[in-house]
C-alpha atoms as a PDB file:
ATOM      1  CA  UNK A   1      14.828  -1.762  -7.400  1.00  0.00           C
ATOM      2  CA  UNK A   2      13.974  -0.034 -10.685  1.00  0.00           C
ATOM      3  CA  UNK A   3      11.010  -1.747 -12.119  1.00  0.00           C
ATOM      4  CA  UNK A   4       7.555  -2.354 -10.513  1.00  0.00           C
ATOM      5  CA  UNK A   5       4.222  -3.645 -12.125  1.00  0.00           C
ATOM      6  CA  UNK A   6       0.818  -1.715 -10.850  1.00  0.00           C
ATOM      7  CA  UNK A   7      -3.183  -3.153 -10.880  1.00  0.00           C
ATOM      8  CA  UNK A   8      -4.944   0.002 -10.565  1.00  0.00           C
ATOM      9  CA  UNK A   9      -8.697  -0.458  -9.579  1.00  0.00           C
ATOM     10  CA  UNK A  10     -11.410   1.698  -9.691  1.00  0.00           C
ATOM     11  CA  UNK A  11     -13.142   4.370 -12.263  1.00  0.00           C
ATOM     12  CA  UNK A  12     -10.310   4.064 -14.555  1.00  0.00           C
ATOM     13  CA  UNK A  13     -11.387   3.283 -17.833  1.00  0.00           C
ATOM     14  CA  UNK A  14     -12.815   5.593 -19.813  1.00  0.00           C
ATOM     15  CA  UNK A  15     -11.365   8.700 -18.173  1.00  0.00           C
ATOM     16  CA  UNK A  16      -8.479   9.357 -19.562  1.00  0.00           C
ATOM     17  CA  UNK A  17      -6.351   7.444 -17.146  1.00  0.00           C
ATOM     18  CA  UNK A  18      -3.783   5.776 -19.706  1.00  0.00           C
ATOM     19  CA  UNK A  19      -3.061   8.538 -21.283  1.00  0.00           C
ATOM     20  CA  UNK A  20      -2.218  10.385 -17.661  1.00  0.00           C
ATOM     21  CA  UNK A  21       0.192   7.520 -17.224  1.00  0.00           C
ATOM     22  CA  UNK A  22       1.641   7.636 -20.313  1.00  0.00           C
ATOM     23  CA  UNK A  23       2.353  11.881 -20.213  1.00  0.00           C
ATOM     24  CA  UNK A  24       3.486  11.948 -15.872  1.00  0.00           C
ATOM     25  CA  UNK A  25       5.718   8.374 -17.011  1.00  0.00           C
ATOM     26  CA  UNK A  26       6.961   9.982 -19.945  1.00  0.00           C
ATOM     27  CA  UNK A  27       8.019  13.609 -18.174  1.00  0.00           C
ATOM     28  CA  UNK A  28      10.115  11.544 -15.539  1.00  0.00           C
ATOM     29  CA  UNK A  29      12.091   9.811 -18.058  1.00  0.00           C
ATOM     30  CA  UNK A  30      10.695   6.401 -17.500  1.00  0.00           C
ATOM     31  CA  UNK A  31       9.540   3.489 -20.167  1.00  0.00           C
ATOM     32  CA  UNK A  32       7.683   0.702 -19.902  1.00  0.00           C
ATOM     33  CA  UNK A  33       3.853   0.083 -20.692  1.00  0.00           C
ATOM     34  CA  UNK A  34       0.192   0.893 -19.603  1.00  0.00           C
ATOM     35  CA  UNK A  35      -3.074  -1.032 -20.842  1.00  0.00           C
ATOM     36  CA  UNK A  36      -6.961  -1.412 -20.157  1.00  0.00           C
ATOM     37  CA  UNK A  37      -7.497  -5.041 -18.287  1.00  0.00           C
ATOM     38  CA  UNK A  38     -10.711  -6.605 -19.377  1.00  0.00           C
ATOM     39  CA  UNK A  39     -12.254  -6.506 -16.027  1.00  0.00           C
ATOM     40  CA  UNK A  40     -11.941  -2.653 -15.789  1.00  0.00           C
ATOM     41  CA  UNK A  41      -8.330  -2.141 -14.161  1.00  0.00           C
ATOM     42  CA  UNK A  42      -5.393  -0.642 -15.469  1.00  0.00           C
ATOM     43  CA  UNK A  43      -2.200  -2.450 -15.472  1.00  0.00           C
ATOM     44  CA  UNK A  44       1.440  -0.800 -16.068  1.00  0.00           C
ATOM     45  CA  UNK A  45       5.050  -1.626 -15.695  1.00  0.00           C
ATOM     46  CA  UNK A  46       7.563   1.249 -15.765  1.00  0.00           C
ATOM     47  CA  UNK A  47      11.272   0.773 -15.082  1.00  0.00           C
ATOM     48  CA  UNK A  48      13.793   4.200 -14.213  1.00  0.00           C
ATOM     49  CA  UNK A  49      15.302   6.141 -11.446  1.00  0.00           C
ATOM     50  CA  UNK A  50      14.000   5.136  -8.359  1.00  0.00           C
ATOM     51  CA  UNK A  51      13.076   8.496  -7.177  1.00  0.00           C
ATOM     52  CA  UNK A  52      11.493   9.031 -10.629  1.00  0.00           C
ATOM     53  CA  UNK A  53       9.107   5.776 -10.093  1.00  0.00           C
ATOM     54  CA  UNK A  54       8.391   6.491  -6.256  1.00  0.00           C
ATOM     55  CA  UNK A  55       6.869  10.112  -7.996  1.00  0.00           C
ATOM     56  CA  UNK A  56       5.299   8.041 -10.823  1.00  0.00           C
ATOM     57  CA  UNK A  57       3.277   5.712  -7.422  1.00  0.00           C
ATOM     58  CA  UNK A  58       1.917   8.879  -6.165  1.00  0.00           C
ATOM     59  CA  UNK A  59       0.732  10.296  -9.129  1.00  0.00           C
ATOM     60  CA  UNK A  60      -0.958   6.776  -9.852  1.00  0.00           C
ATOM     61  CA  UNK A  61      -2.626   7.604  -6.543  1.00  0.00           C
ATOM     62  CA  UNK A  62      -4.389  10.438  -7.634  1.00  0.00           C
ATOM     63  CA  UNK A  63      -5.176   9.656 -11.147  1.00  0.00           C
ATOM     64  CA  UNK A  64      -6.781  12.106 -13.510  1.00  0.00           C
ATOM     65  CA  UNK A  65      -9.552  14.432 -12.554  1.00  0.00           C
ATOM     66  CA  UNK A  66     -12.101  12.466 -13.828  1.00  0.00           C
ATOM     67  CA  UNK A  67     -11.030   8.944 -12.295  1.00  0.00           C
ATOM     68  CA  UNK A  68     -11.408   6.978  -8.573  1.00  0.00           C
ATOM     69  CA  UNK A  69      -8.936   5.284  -7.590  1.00  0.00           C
ATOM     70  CA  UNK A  70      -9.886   2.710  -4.979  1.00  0.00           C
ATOM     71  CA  UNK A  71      -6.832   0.402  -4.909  1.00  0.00           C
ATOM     72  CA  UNK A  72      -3.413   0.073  -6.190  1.00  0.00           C
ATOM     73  CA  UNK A  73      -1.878  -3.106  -6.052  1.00  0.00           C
ATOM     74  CA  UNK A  74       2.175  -2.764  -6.175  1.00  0.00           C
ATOM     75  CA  UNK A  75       4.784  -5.075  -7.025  1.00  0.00           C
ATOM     76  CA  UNK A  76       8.798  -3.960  -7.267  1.00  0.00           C
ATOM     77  CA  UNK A  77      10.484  -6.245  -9.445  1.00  0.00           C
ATOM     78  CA  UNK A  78      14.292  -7.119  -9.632  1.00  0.00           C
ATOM     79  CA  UNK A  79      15.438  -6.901 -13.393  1.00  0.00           C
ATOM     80  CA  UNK A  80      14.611  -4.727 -15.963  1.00  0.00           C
ATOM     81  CA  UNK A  81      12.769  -5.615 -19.279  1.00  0.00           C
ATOM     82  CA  UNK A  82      14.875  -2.630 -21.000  1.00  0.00           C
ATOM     83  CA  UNK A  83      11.524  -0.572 -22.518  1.00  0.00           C
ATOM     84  CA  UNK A  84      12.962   2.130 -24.665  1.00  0.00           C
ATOM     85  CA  UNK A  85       9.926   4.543 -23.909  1.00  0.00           C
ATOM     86  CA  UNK A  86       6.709   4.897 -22.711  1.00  0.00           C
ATOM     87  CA  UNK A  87       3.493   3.678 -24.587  1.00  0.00           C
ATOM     88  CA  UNK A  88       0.113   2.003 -24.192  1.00  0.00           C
ATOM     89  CA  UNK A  89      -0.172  -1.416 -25.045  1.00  0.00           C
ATOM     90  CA  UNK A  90      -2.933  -3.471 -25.984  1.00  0.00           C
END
């Protein structure tokens, strides 16, 4: 599959986290979307490579240095939306 949808929880607002996404999503060639959820998560889709995506989950891991991440909630998706880049959405 080549498309997944994350929840990240945690200290993730505030911190610089979107902006991570957007540069380590954006380096690997992949498009799609990040955004602020109104009960303090972060929610993205990206769509690539496989390989470039798995890289893109471990990195969403980690996070920034100043963010916690305490759970990320994963789900691959069969078709793709066809994002031409990368970019924060509100």
């Amino acid at each position: 599959m080549n498309r997944f949808r994350a929840r990240v929880k945690g200290v993730v607002q505030g911190v610089g986290f979107r902006y991570f996404v957007m540069r380590k999503a954006s380096n690997l060639k992949l498009a799609g979307y990040v955004r602020n959820c109104p009960d303090g998560d972060v929610e993205l889709e990206a769509e690539g490579d496989e390989e470039s995506l798995k890289i893109l989950i471990d990195q969403l891991r980690q996070g920034p240095p100043l963010s916690r991440v305490d759970d990320l909630k994963l789900e691959w998706l069969e078709e793709k939306r066809g994002y031409k880049d990368f970019g924060l959405k509100w």
